[in-house]
Every structure is written in C-alpha cells, then in structure tokens.
N, C-alpha and C. Protein backbone atom coordinates (compact mmCIF):
# COMPACT_ATOMS: atom_id res chain seq x y z
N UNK A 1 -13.30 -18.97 -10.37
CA UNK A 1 -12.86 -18.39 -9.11
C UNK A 1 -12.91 -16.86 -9.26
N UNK A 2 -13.33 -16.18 -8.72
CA UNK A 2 -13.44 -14.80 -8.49
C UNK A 2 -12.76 -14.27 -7.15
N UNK A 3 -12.58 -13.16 -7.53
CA UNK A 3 -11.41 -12.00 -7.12
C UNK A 3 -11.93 -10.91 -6.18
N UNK A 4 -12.11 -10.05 -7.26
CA UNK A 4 -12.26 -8.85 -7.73
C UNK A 4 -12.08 -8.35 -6.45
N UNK A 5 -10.65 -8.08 -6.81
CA UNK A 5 -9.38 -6.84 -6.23
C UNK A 5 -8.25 -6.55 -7.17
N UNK A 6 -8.15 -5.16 -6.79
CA UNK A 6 -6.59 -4.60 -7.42
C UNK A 6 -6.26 -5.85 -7.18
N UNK A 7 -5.17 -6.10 -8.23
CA UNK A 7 -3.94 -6.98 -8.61
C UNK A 7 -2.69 -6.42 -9.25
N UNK A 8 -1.61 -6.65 -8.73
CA UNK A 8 -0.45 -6.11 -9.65
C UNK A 8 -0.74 -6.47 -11.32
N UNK A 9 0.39 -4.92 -12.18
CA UNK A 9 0.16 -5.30 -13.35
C UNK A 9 0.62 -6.53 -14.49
N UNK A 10 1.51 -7.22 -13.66
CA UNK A 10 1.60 -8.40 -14.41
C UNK A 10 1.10 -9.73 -13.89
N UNK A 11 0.06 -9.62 -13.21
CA UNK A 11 -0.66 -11.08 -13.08
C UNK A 11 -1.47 -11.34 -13.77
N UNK A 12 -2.70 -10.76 -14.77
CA UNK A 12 -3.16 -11.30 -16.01
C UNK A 12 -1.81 -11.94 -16.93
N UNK A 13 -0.57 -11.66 -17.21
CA UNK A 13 -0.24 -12.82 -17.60
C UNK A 13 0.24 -13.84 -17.23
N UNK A 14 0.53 -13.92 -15.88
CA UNK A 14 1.06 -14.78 -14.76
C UNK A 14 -0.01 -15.88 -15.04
N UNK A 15 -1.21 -15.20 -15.00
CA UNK A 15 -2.22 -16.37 -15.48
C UNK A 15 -2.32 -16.64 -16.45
N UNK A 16 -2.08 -16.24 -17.46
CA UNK A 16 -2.16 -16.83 -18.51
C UNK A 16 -1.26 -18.08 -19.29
N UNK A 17 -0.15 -17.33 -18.43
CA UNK A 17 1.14 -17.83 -18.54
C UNK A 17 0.75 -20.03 -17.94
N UNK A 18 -0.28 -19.96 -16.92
CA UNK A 18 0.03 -21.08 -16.28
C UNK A 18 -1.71 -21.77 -17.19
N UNK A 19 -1.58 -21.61 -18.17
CA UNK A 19 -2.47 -21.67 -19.46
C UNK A 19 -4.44 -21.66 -18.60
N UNK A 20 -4.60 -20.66 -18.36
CA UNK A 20 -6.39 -19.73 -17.47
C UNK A 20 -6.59 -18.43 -18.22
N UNK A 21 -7.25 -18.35 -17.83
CA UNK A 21 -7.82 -17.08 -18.88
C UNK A 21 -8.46 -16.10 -17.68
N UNK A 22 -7.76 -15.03 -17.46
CA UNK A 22 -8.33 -13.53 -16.80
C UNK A 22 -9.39 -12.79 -16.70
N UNK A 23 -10.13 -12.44 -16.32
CA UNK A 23 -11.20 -11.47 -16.71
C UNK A 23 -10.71 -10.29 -15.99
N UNK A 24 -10.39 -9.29 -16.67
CA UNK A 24 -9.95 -8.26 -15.96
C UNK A 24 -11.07 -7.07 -16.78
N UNK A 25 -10.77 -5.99 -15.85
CA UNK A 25 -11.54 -4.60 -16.28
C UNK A 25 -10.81 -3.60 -16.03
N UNK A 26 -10.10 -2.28 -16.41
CA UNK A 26 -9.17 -1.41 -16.07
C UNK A 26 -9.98 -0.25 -15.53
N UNK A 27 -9.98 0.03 -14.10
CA UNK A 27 -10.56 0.98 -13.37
C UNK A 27 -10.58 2.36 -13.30
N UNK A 28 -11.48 3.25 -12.56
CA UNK A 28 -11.08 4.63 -13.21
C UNK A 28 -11.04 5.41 -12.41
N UNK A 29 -10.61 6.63 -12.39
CA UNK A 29 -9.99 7.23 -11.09
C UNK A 29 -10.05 6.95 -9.83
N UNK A 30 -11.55 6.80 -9.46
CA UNK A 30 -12.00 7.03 -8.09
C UNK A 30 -12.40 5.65 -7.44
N UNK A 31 -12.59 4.60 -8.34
CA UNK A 31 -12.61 3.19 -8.08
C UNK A 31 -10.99 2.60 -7.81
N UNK A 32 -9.93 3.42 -8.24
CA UNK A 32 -8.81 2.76 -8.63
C UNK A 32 -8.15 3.47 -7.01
N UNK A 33 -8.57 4.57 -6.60
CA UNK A 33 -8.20 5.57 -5.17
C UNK A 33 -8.83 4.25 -4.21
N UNK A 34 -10.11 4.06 -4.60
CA UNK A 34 -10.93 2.89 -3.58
C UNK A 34 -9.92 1.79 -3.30
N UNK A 35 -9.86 0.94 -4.58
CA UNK A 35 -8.94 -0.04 -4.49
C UNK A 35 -7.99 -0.14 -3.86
N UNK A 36 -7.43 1.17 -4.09
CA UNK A 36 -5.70 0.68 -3.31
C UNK A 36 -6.04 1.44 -1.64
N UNK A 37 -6.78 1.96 -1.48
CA UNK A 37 -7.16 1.97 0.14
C UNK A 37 -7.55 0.66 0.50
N UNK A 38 -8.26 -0.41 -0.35
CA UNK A 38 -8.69 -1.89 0.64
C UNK A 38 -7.48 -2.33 0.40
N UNK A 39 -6.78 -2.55 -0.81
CA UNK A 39 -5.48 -2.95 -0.72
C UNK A 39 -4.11 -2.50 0.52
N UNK A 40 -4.25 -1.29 0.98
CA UNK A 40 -3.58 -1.10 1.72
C UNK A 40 -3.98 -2.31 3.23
N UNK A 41 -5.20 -2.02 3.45
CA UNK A 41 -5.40 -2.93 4.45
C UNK A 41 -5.34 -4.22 4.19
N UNK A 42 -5.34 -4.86 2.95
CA UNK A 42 -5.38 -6.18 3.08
C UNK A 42 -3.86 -6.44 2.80
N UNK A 43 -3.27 -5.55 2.59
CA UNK A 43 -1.59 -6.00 2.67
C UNK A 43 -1.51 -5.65 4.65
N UNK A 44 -1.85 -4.68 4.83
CA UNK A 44 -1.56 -4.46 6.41
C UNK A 44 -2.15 -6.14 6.66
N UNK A 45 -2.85 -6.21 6.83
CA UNK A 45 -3.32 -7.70 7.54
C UNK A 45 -2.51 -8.80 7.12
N UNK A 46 -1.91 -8.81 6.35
CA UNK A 46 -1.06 -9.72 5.51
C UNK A 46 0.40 -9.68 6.47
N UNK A 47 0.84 -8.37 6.79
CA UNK A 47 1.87 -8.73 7.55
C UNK A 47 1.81 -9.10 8.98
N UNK A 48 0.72 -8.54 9.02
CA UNK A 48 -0.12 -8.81 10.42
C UNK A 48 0.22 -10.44 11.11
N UNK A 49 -0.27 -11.11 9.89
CA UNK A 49 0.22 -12.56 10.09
C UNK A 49 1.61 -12.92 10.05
N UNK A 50 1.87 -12.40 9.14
CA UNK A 50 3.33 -13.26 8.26
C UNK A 50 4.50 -12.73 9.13
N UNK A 51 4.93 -11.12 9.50
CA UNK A 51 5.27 -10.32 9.48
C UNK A 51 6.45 -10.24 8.27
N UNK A 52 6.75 -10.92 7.49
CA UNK A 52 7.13 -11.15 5.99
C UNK A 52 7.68 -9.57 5.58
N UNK A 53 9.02 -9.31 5.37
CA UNK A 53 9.30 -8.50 4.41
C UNK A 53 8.81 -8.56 3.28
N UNK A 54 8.74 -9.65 2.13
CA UNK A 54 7.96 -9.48 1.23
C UNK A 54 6.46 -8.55 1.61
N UNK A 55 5.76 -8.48 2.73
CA UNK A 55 4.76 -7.72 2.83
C UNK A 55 4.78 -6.52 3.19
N UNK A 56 6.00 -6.12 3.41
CA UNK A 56 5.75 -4.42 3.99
C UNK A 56 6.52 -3.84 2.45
N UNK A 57 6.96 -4.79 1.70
CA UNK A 57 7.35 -4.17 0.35
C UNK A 57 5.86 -4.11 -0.50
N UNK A 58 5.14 -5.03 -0.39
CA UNK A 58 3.66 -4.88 -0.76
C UNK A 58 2.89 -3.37 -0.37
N UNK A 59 2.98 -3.21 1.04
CA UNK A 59 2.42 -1.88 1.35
C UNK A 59 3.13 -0.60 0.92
N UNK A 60 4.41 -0.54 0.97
CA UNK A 60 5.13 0.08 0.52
C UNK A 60 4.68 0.39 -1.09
N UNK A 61 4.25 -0.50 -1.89
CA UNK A 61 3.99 -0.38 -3.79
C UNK A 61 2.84 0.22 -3.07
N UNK A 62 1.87 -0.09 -2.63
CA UNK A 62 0.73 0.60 -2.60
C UNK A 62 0.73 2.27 -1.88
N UNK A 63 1.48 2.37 -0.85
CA UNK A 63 1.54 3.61 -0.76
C UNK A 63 2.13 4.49 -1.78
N UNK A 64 2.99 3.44 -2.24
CA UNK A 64 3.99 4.42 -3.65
C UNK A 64 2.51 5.05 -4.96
N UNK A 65 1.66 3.96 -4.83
CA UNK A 65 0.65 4.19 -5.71
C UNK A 65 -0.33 5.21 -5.40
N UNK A 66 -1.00 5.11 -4.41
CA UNK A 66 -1.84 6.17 -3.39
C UNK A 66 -1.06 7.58 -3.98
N UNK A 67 0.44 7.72 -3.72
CA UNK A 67 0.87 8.49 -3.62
C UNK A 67 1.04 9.53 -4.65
N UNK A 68 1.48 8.34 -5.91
CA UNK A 68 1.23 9.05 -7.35
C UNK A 68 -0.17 9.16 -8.00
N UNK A 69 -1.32 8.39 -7.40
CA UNK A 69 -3.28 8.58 -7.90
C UNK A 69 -2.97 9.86 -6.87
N UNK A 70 -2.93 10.32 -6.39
CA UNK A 70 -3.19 11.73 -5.72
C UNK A 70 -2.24 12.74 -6.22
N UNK A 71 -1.58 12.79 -6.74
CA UNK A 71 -1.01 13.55 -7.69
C UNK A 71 0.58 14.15 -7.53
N UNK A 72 1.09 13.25 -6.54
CA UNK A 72 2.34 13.63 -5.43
C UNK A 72 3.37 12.82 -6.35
N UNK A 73 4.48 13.38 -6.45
CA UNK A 73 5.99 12.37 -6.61
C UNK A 73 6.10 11.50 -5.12
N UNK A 74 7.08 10.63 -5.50
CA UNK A 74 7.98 9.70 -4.51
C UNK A 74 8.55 11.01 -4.05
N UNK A 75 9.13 11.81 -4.28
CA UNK A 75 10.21 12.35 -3.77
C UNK A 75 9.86 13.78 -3.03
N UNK A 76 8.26 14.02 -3.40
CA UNK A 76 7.57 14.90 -1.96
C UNK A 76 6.69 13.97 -1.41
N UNK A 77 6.90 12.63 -1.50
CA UNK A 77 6.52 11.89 -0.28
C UNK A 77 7.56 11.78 0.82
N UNK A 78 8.53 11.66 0.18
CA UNK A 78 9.97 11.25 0.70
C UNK A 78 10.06 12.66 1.64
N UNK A 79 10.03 13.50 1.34
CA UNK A 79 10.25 15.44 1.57
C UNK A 79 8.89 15.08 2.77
N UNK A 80 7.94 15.23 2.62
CA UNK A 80 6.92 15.24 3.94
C UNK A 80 7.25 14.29 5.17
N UNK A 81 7.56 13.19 4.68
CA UNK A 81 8.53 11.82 5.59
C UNK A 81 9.21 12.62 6.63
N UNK A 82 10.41 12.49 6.02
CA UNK A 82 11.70 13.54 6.17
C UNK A 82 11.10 14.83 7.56
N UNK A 83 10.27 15.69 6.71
CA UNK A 83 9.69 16.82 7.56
C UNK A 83 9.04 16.19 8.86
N UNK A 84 8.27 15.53 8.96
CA UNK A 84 7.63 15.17 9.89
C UNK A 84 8.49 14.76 10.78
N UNK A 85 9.38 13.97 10.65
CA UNK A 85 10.14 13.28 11.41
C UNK A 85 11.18 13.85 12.04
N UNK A 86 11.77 15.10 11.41
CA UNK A 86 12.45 15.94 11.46
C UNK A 86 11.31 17.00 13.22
N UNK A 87 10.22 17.25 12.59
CA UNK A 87 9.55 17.97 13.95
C UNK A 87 8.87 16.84 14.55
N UNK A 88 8.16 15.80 14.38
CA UNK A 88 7.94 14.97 15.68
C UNK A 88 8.90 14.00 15.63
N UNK A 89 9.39 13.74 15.17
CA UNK A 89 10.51 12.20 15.57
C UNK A 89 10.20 11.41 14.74
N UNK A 90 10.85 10.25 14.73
CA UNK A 90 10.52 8.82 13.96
C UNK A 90 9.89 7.72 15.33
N UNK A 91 10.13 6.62 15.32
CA UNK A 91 9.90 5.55 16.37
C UNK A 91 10.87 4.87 16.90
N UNK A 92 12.07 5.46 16.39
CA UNK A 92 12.99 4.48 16.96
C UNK A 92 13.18 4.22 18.98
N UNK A 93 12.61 4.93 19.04
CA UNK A 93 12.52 5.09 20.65
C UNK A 93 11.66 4.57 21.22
N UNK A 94 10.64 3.77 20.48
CA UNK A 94 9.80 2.80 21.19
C UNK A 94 8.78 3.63 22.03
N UNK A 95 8.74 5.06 21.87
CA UNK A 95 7.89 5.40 23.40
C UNK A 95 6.92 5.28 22.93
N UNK A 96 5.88 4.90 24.37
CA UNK A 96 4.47 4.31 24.01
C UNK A 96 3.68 5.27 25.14
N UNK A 97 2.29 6.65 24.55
CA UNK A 97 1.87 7.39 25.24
C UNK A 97 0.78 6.88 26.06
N UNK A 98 0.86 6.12 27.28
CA UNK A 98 0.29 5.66 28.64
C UNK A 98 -0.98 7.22 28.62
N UNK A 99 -1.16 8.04 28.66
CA UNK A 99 -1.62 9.21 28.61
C UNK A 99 -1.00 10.34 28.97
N UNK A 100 -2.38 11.55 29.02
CA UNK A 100 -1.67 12.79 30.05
C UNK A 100 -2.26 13.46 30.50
N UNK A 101 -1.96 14.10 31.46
CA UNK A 101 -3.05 15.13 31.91
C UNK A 101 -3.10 16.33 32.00
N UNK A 102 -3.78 17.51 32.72
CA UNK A 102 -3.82 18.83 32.15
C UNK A 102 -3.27 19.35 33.74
C-alpha cells in the first residue's frame, strides 16, 4: 500500500507496532515546506467532511509546523494573530461582505 504523504512522527512505529514494515524517507527543506502545504489542505478537507475537532487540531499541528519550517516561533505567530485581529477584527460577528461600491 502506498502513501507517500507527510505523516506524523510517530506512525512508522504505530506500524510497526501492529507487526508491517514502513518505508519511510526523511525530507528536506523545500519538499518538507511542500508537504505540509498539501497537508494543510488535506486536513482542511478532512474537516470539511467530519467537521471533527480532532481535525482542526490536525490543521492547527500543521500550521504550528509551517510556522516553525519558516523560521517563526508559536509565540510571533500568536503576536501577528493577536495584531491582526486587534486592527481588522476576528469573526465572531459572522459578517458576510455581499459587496461594495465606489
């Protein structure tokens, strides 16, 4: 059976564990940036269906990851969050832009 996608780091032994054997390869910078961009979408589509908390904690690891392959802490992700939301808002208000005109 073949894969070949990012996988969290403990599922080579998850499999192994259920006595299969892995073929894994450890990726390198710019393949590993690739990866977790399809990964982001294939977790987005994942909740898409499910709408599953377990899956927005999925997207969530992957943005956490994106975040540190680009060279950022959690905590000036957290700081840009924060800022943004601080000058445009968050969503809690549901508004939805119908358009506008000049």
């Amino acid at each position: 059976m073949e894969f070949n996608k990012l996988v969290r780091d403990k599922i080579p032994q998850m499999i192994e564990a259920q006595g299969e054997k892995p073929v894994i390869r450890i990726l390198g910078d710019e393949e590993y940036h690739a990866a977790l961009e399809q990964k982001l979408l294939e977790e987005a589509a994942e909740y898409r269906e499910s709408h599953g908390l377990s899956e927005l904690a999925d997207i969530l690891e992957v943005v956490f990851a994106l975040c540190e392959a680009d060279g950022h802490t959690l905590e000036e992700l957290d700081a840009a969050r924060r800022e943004k939301r601080e000058i445009r808002g968050g969503f809690a208000e549901r508004v939805f832009l119908v358009s506008k005109s000049t």
